[in-house]
Protein backbone atom coordinates (compact mmCIF):
# COMPACT_ATOMS: atom_id res chain seq x y z
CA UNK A 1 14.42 23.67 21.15
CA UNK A 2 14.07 25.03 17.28
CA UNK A 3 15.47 22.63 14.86
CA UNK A 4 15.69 24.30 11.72
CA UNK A 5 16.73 22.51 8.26
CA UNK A 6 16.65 23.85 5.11
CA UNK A 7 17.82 22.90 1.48
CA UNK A 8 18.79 25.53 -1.00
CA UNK A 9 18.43 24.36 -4.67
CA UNK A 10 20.35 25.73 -7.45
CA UNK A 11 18.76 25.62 -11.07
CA UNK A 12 20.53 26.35 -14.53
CA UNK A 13 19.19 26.41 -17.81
CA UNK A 14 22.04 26.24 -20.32
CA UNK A 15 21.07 26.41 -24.69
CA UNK A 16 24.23 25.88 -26.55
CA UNK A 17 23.95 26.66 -30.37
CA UNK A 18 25.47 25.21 -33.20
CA UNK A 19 24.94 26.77 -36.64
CA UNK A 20 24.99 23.52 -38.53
CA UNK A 21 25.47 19.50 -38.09
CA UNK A 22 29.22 20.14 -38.46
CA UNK A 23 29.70 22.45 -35.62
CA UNK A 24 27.29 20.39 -33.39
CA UNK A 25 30.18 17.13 -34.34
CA UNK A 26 33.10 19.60 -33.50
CA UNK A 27 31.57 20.28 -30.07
CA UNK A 28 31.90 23.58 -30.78
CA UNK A 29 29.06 26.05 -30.59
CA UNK A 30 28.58 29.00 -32.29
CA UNK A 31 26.79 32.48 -32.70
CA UNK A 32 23.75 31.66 -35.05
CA UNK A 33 21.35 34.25 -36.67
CA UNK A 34 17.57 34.31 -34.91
CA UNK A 35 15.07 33.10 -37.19
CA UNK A 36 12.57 35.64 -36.99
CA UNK A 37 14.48 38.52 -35.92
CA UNK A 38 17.69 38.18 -38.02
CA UNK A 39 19.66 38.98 -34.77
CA UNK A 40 22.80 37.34 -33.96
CA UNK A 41 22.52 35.08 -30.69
CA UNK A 42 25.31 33.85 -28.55
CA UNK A 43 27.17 30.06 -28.94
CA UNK A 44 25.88 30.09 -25.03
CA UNK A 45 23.11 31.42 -22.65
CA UNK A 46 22.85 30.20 -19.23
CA UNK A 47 19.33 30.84 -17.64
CA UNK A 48 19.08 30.58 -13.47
CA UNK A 49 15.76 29.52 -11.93
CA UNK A 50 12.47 27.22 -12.47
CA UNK A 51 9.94 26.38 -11.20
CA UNK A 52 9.05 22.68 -10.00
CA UNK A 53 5.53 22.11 -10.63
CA UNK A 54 2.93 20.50 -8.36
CA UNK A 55 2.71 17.24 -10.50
CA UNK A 56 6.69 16.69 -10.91
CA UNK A 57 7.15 17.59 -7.06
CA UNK A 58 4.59 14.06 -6.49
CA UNK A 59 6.46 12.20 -8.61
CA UNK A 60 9.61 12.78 -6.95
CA UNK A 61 7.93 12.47 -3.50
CA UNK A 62 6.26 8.87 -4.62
CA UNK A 63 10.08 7.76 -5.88
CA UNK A 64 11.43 8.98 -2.64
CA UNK A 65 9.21 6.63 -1.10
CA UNK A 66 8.76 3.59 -2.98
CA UNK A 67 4.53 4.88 -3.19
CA UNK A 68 2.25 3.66 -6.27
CA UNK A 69 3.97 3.07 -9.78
CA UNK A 70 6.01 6.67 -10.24
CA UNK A 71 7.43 6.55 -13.37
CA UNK A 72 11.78 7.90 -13.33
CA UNK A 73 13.37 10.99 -15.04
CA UNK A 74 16.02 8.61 -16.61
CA UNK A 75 17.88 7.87 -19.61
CA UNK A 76 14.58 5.87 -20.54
CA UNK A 77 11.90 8.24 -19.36
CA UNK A 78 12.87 11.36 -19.80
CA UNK A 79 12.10 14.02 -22.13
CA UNK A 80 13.06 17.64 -21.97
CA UNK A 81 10.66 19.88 -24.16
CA UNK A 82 10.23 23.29 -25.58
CA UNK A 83 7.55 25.44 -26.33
CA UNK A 84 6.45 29.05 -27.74
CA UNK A 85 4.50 30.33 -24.79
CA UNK A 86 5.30 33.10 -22.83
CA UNK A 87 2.42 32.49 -19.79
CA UNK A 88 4.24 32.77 -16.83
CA UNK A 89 5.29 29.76 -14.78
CA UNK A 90 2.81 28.52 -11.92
CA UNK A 91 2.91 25.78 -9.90
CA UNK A 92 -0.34 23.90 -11.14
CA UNK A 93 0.72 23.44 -14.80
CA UNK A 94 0.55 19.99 -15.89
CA UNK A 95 2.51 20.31 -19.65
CA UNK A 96 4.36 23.30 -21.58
CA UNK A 97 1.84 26.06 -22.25
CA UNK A 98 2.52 26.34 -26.40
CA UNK A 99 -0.73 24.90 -28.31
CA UNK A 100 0.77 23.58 -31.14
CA UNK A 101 4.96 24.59 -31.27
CA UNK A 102 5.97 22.06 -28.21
CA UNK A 103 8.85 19.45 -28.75
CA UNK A 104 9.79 17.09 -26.13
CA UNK A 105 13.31 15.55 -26.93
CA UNK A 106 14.53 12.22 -25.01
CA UNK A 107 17.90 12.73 -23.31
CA UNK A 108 21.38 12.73 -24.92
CA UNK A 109 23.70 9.33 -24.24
CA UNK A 110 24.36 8.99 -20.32
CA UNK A 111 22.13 11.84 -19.37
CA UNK A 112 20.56 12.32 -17.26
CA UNK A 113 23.88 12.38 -15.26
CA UNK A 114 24.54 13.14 -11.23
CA UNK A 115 27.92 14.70 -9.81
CA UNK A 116 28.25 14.93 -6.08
CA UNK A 117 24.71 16.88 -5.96
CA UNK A 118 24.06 17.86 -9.12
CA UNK A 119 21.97 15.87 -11.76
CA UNK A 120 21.76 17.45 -15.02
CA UNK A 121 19.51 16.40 -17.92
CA UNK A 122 20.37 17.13 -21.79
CA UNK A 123 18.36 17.22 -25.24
CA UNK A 124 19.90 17.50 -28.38
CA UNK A 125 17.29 19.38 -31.03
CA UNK A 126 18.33 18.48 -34.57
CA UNK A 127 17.99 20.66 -37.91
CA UNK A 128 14.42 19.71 -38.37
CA UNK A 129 13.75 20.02 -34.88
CA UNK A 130 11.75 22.38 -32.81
CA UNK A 131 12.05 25.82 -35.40
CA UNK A 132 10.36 28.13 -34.00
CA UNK A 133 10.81 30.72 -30.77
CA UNK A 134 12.15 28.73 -27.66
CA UNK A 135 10.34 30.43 -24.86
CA UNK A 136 9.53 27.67 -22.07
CA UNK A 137 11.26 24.82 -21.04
CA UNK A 138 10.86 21.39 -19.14
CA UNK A 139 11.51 18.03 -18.14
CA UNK A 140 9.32 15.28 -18.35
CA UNK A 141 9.02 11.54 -17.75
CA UNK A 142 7.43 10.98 -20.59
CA UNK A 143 7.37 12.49 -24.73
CA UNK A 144 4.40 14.53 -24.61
CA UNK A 145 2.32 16.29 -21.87
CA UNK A 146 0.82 12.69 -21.01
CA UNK A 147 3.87 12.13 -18.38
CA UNK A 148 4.53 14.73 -15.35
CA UNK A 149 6.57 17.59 -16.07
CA UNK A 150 9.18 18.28 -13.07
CA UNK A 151 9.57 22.47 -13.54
CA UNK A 152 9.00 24.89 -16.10
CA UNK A 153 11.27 27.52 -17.00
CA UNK A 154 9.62 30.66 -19.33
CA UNK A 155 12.99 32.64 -20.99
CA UNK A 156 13.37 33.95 -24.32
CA UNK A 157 16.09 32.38 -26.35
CA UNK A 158 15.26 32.99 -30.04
CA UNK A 159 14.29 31.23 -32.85
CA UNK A 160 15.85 28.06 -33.70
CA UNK A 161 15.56 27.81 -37.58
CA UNK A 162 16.18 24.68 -40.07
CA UNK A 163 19.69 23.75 -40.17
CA UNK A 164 20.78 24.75 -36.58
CA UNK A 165 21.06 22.34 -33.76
CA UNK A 166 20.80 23.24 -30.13
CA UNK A 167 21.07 21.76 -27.22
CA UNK A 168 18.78 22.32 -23.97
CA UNK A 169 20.54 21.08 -20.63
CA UNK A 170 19.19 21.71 -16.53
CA UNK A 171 21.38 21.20 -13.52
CA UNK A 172 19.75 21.13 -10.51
CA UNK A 173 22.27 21.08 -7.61
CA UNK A 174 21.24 20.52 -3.96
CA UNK A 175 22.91 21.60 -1.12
């Protein structure tokens, strides 16, 4: 007898943009201009996929289990960051690939936050926040690189400048 099982995950990458503090308050994003490019962006870009890294993979594994001292991805450990580097995802990658232009954020109020099979983690960037090109993504248990990074997402989105705040959120749904 062949007993097959199989989970499908679904991952979505969703950057809202709000051209100043006032929109953000509204709850109502809007078309900003690119930094660098002068390009308008959308309010909205969803981005499918990631990849879970190696490290993050563990962690989950070891809080499956109740193994060692993993640390969460909750309200109190988690960080979602964003970076400048374009290397392509791979599996072994222990922190965002930018040098120097990497922000980890802690989550929003009550995220993360699970529905039937879906958890979904949010980071607000403020005005002064992460201006420059957003071009990787991830979540973390920790505010830097020194905690283990779940996935990594690379995906151009544009360049945040002063004044704008945008929000970084990633549902992963299991099924």
């Amino acid at each position: 007898m062949n007993l097959q099982e199989s989970i499908t995950m679904t991952k979505k990458w969703t950057v809202r943009r709000y051209a100043d503090q006032g929109a953000f308050e509204a709850g109502t994003p809007t078309p900003v201009v690119d930094a660098l490019t002068g390009e308008l962006l959308p309010a909205i870009s969803e981005v499918s996929g990631n990849l879970l890294l190696n490290e993050g993979i563990g962690e989950l594994l070891d809080l499956a289990c109740g193994l060692g001292t993993p640390t969460s991805f909750s309200n109190a450990n988690a960080y979602i960051g964003v970076g400048d580097s374009a290397t392509a995802e791979a599996a072994s990658q222990t922190d965002l690939q930018a040098s120097t232009n990497k922000t980890y954020k802690a989550m929003a109020a009550s995220y993360p936050s699970r529905s039937a099979q879906t958890v979904t983690w949010r980071a607000v960037f403020g005005s002064s926040d992460a201006n420059y090109a957003w071009q990787e993504f991830s979540v973390a248990n920790a505010s830097s690189g020194t905690g283990k990074n779940l996935n990594r997402k690379v995906s151009n989105q544009g360049t945040k400048a002063s004044g704008q705040t945008w929000t970084l959120d990633l549902a992963i749904t299991l099924s």
